[in-house]
N, C-alpha and C. Protein backbone atom coordinates (compact mmCIF):
# COMPACT_ATOMS: atom_id res chain seq x y z
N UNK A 1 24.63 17.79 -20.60
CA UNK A 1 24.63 16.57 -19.82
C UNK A 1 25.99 15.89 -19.82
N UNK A 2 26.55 16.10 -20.86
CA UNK A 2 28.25 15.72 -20.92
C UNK A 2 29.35 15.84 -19.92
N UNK A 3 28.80 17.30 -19.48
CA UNK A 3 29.66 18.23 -18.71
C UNK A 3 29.12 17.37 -16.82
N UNK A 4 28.55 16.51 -16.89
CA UNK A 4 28.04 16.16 -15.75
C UNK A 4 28.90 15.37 -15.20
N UNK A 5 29.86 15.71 -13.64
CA UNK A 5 30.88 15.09 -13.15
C UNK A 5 30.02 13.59 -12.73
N UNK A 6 30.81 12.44 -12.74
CA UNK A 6 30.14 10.82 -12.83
C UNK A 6 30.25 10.83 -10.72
N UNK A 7 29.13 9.94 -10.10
CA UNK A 7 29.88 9.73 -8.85
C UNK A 7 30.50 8.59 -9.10
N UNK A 8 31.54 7.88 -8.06
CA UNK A 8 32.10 7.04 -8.05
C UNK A 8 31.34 5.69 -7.51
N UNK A 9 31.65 4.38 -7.25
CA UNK A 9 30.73 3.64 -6.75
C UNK A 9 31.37 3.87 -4.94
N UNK A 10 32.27 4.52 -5.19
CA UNK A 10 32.41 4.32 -3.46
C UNK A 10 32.10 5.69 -2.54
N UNK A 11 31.63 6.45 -3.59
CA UNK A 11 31.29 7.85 -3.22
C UNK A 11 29.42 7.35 -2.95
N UNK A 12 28.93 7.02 -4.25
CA UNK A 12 27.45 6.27 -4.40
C UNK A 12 27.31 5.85 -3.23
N UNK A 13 28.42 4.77 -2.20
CA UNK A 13 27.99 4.24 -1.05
C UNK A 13 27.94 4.92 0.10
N UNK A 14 28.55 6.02 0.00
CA UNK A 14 29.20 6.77 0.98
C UNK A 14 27.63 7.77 1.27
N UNK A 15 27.22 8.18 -0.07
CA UNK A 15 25.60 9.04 0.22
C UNK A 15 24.33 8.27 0.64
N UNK A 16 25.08 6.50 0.19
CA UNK A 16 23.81 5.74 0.32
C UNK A 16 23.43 5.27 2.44
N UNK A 17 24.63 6.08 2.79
CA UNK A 17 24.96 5.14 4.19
C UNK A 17 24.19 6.74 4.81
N UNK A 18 25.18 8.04 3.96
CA UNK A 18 24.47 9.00 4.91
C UNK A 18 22.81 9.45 4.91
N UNK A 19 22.41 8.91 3.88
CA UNK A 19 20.64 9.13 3.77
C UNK A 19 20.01 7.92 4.78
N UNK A 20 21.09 6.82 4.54
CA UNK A 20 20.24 5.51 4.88
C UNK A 20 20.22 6.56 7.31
N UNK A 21 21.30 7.17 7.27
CA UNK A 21 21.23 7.45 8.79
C UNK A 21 20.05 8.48 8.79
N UNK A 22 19.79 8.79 7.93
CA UNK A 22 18.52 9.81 8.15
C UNK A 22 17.20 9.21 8.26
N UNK A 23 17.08 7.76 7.99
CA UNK A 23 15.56 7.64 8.39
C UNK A 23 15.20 6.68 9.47
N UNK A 24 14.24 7.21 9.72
CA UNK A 24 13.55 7.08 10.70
C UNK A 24 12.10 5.76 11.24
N UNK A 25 12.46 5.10 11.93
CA UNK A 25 12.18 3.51 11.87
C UNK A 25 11.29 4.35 12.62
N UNK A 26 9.81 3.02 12.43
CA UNK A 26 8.85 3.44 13.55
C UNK A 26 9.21 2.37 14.38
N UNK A 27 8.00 3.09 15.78
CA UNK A 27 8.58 1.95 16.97
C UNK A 27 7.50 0.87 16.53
N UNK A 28 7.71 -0.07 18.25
CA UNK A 28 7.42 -1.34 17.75
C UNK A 28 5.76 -1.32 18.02
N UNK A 29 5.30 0.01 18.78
CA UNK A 29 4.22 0.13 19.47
C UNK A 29 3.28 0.66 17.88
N UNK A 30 3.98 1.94 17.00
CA UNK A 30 3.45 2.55 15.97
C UNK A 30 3.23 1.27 14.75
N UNK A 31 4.18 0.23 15.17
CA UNK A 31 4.15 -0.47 13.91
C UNK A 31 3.05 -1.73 14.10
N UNK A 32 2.46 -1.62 15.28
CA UNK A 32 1.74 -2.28 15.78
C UNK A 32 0.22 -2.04 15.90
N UNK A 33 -0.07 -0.83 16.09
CA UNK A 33 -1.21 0.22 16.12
C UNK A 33 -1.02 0.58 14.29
N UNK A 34 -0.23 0.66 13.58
CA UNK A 34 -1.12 0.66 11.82
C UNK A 34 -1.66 -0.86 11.52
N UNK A 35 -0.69 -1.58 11.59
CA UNK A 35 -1.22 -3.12 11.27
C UNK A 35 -2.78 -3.50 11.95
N UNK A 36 -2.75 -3.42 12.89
CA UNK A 36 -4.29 -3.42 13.61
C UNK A 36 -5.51 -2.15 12.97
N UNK A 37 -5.00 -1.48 12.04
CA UNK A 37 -5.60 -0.74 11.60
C UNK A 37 -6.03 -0.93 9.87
N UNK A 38 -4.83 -1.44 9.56
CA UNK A 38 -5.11 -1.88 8.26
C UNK A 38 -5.93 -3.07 8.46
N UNK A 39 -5.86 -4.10 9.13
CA UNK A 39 -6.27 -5.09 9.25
C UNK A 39 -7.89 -4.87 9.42
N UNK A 40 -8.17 -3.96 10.58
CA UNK A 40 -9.79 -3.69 10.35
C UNK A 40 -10.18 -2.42 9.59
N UNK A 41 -9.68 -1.79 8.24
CA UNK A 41 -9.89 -1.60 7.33
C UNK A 41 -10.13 -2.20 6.37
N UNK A 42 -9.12 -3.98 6.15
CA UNK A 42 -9.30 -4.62 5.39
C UNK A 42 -10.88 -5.49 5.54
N UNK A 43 -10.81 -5.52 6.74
CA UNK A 43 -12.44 -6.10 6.98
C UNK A 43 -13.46 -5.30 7.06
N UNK A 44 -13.58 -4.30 7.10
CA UNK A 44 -15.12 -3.16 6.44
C UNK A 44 -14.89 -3.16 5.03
N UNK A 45 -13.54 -2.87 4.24
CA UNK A 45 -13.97 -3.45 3.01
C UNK A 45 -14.27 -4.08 2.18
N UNK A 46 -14.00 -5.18 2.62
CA UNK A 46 -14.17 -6.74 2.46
C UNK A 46 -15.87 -6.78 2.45
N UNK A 47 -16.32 -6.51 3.58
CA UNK A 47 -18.09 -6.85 4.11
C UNK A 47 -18.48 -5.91 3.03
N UNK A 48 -17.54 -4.84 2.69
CA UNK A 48 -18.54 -3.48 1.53
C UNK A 48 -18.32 -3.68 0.16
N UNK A 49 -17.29 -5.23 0.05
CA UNK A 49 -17.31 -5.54 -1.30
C UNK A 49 -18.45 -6.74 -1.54
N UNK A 50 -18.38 -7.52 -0.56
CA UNK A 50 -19.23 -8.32 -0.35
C UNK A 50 -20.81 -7.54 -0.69
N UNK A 51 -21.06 -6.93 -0.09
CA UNK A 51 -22.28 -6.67 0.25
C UNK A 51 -22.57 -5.86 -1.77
N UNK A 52 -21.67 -5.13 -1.93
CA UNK A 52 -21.86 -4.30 -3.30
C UNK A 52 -21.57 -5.33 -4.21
N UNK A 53 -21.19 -6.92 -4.33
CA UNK A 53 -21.31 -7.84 -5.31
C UNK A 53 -22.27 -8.57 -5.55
N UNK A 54 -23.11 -8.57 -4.24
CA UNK A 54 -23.87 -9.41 -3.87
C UNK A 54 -25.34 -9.15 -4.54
N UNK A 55 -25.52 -7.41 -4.28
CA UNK A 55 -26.33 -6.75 -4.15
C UNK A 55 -26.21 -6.36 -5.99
N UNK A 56 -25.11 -6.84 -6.85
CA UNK A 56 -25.00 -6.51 -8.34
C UNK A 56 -25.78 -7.96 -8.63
N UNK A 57 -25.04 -9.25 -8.46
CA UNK A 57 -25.39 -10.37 -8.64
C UNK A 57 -26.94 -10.55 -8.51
N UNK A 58 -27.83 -10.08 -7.40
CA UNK A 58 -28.97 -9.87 -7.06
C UNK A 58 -29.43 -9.07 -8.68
N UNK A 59 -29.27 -8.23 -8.79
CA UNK A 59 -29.76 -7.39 -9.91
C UNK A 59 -29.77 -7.87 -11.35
N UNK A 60 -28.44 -8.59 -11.39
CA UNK A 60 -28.09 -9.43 -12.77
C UNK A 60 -29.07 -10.45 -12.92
N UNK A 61 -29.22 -10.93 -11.54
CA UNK A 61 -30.42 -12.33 -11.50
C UNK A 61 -31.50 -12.02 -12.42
N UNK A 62 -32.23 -11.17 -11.56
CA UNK A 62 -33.38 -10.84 -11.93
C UNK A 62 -33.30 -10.12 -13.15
N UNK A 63 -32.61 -9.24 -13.67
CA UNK A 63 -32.82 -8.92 -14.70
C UNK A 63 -32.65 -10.31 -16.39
N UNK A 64 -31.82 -11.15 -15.62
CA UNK A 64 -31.71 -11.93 -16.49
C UNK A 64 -33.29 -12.90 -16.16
N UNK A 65 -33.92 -13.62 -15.67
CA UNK A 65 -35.46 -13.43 -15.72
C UNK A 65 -36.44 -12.99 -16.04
N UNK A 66 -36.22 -11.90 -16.68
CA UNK A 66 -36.99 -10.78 -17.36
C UNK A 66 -37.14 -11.37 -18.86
N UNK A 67 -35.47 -11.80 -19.55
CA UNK A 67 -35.51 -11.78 -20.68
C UNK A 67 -36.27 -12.90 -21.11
């Protein structure tokens, strides 16, 4: 690991500019169509956390009635 040539900080910038040209932005249409997607993902899980807390709470009830 000794033997390992150091980069420089202006070499560091120089790889950081040529990777940074390699990626690839989505458009404004793709970035628009996930958000509307996450968004009603976030709401079926939401109603399926709801519904699976609700439906524990229900169970806790009654079992605590028992005792």
């Amino acid at each position: 690991m000794a033997d390992e040539k150091k980069t420089s900080p202006a070499e560091f910038l120089r790889q950081v500019q040529t990777e940074g040209r390699k990626v690839v932005w989505p458009t404004r249409e793709e970035t628009v169509r996930t958000a509307i997607f996450v968004f009603i993902m976030m709401v079926i899980l939401s109603v399926f956390f709801l519904g699976i807390d609700s439906l524990f709470s229900a169970v806790v009830r009654w079992l605590l009635t028992l005792a």
